[in-house]
N, C-alpha and C. Protein backbone atom coordinates (compact mmCIF):
# COMPACT_ATOMS: atom_id res chain seq x y z
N UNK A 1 0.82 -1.19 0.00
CA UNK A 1 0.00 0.00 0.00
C UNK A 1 0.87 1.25 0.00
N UNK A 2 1.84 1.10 0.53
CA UNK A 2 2.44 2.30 1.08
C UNK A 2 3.20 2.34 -0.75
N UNK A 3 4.14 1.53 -1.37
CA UNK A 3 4.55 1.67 -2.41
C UNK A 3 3.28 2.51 -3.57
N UNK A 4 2.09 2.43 -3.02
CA UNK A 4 1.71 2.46 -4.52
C UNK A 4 0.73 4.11 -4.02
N UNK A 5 0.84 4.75 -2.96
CA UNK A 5 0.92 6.04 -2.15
C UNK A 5 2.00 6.35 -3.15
N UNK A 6 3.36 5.82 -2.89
CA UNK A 6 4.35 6.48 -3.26
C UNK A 6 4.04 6.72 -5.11
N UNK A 7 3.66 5.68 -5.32
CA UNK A 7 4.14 6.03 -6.83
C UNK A 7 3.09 7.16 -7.50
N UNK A 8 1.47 7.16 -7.02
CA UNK A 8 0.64 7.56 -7.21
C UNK A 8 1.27 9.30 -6.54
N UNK A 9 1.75 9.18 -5.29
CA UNK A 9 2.21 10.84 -5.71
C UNK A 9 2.83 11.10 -6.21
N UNK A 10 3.88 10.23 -7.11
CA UNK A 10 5.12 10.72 -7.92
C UNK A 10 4.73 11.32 -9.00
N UNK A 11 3.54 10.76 -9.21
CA UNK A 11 2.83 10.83 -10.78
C UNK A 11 1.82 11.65 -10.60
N UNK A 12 1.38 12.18 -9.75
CA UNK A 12 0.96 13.10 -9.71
C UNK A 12 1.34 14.90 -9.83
N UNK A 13 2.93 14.20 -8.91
CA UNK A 13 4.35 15.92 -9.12
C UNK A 13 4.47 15.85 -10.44
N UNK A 14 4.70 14.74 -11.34
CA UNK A 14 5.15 14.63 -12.53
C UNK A 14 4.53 15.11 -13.33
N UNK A 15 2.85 15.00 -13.07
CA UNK A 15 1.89 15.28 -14.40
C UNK A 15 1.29 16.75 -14.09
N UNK A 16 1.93 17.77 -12.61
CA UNK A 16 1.98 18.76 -12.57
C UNK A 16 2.91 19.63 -13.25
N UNK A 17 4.04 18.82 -12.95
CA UNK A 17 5.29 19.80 -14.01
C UNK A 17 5.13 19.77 -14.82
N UNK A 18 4.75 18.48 -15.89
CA UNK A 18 4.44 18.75 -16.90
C UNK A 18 2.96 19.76 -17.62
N UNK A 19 1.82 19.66 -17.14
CA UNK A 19 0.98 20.66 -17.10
C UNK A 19 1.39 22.15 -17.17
N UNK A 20 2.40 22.61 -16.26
CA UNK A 20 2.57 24.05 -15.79
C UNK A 20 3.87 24.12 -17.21
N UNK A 21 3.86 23.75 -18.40
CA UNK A 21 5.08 24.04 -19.38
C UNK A 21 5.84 24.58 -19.14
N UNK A 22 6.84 24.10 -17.71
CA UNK A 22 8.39 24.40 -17.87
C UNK A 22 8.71 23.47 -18.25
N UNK A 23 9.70 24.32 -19.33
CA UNK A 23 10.75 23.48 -19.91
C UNK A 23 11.72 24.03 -20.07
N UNK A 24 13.12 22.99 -18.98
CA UNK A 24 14.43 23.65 -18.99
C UNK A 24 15.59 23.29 -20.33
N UNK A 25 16.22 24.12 -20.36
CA UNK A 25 17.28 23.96 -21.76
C UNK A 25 18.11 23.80 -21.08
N UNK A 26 19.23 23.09 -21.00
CA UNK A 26 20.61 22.94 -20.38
C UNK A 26 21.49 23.04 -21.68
N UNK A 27 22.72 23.77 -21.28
CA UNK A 27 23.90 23.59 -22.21
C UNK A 27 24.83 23.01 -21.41
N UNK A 28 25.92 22.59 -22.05
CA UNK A 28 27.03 22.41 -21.77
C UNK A 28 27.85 22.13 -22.64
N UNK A 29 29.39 21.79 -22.51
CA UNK A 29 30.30 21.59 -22.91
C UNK A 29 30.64 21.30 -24.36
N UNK A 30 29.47 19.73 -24.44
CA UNK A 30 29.13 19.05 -25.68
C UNK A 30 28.41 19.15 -26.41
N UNK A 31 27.81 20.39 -26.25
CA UNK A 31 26.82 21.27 -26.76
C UNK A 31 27.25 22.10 -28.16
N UNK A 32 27.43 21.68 -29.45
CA UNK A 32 28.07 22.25 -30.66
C UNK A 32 28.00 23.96 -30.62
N UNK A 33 26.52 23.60 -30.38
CA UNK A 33 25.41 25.26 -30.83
C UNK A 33 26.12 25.86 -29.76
N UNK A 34 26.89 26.01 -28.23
CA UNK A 34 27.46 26.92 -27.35
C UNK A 34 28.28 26.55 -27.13
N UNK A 35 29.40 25.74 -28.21
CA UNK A 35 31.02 25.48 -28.11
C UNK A 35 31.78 27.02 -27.92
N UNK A 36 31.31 27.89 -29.24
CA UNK A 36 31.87 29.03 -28.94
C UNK A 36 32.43 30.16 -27.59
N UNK A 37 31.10 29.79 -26.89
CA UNK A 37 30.86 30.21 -25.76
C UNK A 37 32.13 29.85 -24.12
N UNK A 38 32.13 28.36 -24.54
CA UNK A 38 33.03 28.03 -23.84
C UNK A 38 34.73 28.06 -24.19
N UNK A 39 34.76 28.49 -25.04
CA UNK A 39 36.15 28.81 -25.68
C UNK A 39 36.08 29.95 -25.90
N UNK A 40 35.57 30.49 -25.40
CA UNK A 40 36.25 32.08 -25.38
C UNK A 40 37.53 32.27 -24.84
N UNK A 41 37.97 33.45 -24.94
CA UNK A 41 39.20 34.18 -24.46
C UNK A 41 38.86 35.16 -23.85
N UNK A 42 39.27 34.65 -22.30
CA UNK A 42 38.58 35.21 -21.62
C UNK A 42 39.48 35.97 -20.03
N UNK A 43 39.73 36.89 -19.90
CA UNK A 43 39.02 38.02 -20.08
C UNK A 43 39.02 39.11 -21.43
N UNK A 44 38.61 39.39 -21.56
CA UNK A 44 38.71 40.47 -22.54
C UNK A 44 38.50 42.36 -22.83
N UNK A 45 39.52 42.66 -23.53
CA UNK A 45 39.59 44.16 -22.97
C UNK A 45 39.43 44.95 -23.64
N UNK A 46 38.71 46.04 -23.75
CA UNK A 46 38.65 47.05 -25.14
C UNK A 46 38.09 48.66 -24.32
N UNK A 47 39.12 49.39 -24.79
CA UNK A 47 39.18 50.59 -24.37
C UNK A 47 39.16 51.55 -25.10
N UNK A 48 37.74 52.56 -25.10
CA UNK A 48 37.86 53.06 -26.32
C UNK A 48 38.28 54.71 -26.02
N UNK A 49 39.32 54.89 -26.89
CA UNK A 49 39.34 56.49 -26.30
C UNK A 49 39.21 57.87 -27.37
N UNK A 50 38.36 58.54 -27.22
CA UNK A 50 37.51 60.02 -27.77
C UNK A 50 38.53 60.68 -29.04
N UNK A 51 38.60 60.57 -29.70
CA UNK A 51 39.28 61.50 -30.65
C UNK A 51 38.43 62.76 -30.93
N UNK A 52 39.31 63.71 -30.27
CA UNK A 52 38.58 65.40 -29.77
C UNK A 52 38.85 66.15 -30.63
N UNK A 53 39.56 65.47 -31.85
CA UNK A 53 39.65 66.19 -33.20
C UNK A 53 38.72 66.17 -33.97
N UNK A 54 37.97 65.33 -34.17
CA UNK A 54 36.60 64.79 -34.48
C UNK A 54 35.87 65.30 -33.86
N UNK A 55 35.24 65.27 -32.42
CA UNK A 55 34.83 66.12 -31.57
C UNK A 55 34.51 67.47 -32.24
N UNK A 56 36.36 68.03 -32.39
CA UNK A 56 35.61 69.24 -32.19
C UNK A 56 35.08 69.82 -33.60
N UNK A 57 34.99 68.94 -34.63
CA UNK A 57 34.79 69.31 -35.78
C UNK A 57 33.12 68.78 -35.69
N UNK A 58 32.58 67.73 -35.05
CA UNK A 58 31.28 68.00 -34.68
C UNK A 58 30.50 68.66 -34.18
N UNK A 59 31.22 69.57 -33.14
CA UNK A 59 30.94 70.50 -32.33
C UNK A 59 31.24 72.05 -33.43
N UNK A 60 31.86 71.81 -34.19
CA UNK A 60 31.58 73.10 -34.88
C UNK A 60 33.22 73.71 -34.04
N UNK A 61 33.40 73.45 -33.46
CA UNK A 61 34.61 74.45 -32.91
C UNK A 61 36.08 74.68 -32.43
N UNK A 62 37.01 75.04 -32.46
CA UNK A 62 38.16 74.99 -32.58
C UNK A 62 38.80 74.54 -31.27
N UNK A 63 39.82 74.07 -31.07
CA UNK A 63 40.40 73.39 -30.04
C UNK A 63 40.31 74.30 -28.91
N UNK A 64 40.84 75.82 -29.54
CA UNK A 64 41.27 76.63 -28.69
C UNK A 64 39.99 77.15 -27.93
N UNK A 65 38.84 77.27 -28.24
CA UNK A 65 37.10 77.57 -27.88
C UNK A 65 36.69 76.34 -26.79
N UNK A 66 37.31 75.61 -27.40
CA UNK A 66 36.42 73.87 -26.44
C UNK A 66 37.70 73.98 -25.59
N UNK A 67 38.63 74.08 -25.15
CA UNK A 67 39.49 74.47 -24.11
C UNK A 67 39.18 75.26 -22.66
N UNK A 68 38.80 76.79 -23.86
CA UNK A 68 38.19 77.86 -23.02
C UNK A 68 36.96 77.46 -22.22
N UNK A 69 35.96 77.21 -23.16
CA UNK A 69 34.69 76.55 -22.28
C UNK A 69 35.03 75.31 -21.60
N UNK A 70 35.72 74.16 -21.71
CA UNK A 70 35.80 73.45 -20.68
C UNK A 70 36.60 73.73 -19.54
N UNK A 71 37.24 75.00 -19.51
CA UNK A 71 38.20 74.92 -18.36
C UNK A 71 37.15 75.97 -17.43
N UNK A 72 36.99 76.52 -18.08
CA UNK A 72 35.37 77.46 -17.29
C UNK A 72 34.30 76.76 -16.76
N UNK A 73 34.58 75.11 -16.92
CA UNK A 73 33.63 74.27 -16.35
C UNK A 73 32.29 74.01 -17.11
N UNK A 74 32.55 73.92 -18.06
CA UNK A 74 31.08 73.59 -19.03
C UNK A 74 31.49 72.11 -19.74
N UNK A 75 30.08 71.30 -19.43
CA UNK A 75 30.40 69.99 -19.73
C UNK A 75 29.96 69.93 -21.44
N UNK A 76 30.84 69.04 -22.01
CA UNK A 76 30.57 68.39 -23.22
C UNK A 76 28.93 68.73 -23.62
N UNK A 77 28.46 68.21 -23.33
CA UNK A 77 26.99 68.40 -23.45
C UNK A 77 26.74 69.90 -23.63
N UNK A 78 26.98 70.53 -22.19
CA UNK A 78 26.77 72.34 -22.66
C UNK A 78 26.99 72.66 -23.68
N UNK A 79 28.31 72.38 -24.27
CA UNK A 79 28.58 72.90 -24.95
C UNK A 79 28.55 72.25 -26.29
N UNK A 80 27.54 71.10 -26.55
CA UNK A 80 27.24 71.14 -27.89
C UNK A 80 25.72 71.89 -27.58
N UNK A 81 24.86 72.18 -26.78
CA UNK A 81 23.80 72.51 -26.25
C UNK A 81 23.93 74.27 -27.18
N UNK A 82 24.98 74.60 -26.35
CA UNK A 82 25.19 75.97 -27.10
C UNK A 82 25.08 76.12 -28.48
N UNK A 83 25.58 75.31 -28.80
CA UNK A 83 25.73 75.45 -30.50
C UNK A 83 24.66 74.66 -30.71
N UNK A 84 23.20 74.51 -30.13
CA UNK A 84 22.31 74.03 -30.62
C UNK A 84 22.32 72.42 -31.63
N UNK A 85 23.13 71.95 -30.74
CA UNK A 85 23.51 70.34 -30.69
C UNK A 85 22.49 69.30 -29.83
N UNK A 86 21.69 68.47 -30.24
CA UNK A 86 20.91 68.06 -29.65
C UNK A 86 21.46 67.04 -28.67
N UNK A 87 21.25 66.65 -27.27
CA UNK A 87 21.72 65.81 -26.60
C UNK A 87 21.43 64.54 -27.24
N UNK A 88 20.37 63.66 -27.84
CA UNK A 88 20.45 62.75 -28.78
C UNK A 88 21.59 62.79 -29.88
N UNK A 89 21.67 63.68 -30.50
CA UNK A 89 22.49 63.84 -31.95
C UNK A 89 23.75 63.47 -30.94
N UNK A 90 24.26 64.35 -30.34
CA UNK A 90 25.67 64.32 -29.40
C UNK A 90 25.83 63.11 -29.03
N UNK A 91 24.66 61.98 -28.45
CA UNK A 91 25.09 60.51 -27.92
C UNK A 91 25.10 59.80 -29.61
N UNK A 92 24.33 59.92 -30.07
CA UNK A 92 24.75 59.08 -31.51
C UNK A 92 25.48 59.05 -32.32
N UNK A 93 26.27 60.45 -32.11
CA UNK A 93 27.58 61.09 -32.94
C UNK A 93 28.69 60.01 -31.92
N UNK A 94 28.90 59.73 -30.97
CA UNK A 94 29.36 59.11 -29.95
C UNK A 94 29.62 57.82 -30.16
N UNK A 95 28.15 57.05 -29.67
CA UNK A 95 27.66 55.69 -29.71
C UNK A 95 28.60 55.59 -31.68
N UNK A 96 27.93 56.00 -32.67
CA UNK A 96 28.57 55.54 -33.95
C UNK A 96 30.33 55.41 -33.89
N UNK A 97 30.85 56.51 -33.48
CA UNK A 97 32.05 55.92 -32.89
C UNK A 97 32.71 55.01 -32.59
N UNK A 98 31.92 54.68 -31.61
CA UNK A 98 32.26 54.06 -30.69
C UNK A 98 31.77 52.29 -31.37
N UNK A 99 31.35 52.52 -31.92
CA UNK A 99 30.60 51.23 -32.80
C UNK A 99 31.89 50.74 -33.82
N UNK A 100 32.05 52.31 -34.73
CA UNK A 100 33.37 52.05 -35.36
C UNK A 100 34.68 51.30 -35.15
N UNK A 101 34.60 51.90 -33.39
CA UNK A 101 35.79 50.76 -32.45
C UNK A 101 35.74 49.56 -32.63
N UNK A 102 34.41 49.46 -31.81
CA UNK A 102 33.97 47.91 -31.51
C UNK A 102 34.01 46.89 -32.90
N UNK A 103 33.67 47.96 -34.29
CA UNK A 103 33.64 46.74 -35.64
C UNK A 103 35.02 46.44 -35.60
N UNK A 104 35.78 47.21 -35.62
CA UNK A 104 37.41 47.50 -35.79
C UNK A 104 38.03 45.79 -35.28
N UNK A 105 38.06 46.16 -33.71
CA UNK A 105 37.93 44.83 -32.75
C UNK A 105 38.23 44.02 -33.02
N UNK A 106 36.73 44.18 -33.25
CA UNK A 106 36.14 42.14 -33.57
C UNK A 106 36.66 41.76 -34.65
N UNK A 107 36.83 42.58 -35.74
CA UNK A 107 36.75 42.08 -37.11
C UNK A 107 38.66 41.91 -36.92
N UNK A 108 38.97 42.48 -35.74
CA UNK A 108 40.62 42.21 -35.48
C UNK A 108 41.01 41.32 -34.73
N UNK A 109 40.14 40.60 -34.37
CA UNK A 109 40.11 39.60 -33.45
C UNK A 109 40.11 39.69 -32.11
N UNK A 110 40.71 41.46 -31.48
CA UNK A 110 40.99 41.52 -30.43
C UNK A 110 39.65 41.15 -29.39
N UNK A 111 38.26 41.39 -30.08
CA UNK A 111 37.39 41.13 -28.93
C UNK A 111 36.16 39.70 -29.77
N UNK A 112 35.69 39.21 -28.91
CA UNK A 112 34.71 38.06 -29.76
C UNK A 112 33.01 38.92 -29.85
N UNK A 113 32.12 38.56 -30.53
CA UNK A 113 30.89 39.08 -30.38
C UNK A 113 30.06 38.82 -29.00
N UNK A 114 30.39 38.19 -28.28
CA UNK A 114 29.80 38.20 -26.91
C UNK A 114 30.11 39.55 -26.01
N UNK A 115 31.59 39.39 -26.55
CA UNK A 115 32.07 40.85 -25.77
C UNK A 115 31.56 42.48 -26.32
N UNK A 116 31.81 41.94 -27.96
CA UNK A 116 30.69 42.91 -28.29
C UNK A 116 29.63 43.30 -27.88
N UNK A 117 28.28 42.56 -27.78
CA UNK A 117 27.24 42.57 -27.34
C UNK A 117 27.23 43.20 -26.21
N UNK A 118 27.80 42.24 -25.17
CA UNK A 118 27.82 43.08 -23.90
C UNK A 118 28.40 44.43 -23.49
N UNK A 119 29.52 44.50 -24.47
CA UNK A 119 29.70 45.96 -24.38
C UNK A 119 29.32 47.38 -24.58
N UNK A 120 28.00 46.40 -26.04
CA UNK A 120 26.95 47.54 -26.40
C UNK A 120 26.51 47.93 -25.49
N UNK A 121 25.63 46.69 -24.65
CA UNK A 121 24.43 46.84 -24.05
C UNK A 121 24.50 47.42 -22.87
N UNK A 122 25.64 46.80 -22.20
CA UNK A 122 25.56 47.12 -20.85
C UNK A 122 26.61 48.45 -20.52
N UNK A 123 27.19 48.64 -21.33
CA UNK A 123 28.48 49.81 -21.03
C UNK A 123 28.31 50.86 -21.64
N UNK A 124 28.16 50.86 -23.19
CA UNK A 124 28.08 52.31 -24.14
C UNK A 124 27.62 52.98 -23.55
N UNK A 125 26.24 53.22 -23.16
CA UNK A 125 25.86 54.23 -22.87
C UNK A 125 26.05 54.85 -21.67
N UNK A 126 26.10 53.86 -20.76
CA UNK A 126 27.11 54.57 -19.07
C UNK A 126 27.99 55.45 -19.42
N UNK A 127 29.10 54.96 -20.46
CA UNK A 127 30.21 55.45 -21.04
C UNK A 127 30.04 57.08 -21.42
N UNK A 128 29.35 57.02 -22.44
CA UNK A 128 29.52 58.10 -23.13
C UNK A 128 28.41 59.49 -22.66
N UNK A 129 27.43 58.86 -21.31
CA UNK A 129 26.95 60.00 -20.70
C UNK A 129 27.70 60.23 -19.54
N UNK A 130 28.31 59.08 -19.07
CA UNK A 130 29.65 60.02 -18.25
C UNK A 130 30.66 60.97 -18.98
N UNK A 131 30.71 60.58 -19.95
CA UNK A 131 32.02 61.72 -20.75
C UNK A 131 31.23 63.11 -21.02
N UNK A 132 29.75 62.80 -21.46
CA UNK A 132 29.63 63.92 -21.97
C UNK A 132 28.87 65.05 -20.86
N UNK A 133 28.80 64.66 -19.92
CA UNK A 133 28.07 65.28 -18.74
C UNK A 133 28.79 65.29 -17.41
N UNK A 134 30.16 64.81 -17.61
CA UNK A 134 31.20 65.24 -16.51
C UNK A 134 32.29 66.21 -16.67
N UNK A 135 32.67 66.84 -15.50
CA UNK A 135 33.64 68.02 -15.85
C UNK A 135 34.15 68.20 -14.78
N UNK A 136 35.35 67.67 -14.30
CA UNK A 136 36.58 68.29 -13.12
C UNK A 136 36.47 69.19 -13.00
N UNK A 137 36.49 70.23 -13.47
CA UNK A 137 36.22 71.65 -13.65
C UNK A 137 35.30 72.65 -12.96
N UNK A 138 34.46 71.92 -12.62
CA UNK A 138 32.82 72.66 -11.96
C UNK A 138 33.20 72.67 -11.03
């Protein structure tokens, strides 16, 4: 009696999980489709840094102007603001950049597309509204 308690609730957890459609995916190792994944090179590093020559030719203005206003404490942003630079336009003038890096990279091997990805997603934009909305200066 007691065995068939047991089996009768087993089959009962069983034909609940199955009812409620979870269904887990496991990867691992031997897994073709996420070999990549596990062979990465890993850690990986990519540092992208501002070419303010470019900058300032987006900004419309000469080294010696974007000097003056940043040492007077006006952030990046202000001062495409001034020149009627939209804070969108200013992050996408940026972000494309910065994209330019990232194709550069990968297509150099130095970073894999995972790192890509994540670097879009989770970093760009931290990135480039800290640059453009910070100023030692203030």
């Amino acid at each position: 009696m007691k065995r068939i308690f047991v089996f009768l609730l087993l089959s009962v957890f069983v034909t609940l999980n199955l009812t409620n459609n979870n269904v887990g995916v496991f990867a691992n190792k031997d897994n073709e489709e996420f070999k990549d994944i596990y062979e990465r090179k890993v850690p990986q590093k990519f540092h992208y840094k501002y070419d303010y020559e470019h900058l300032y030719q987006f900004l419309n203005i000469s080294e010696k102007e974007y000097k003056s206003e940043w040492n007077s404490g006006k952030t990046i942003a202000e001062i495409a603001e001034k020149r009627d630079i939209y804070p969108q336009q200013l992050r996408f003038y940026l972000a494309e950049k910065q994209f330019e890096a990232l194709d550069k990279a990968l297509n150099n091997g130095e970073i894999d597309r995972y790192f890509y990805y994540d670097y879009a997603m989770s970093y760009m934009e931290n990135n480039i509204m800290e640059f453009i909305n910070r100023n030692p200066n203030k």
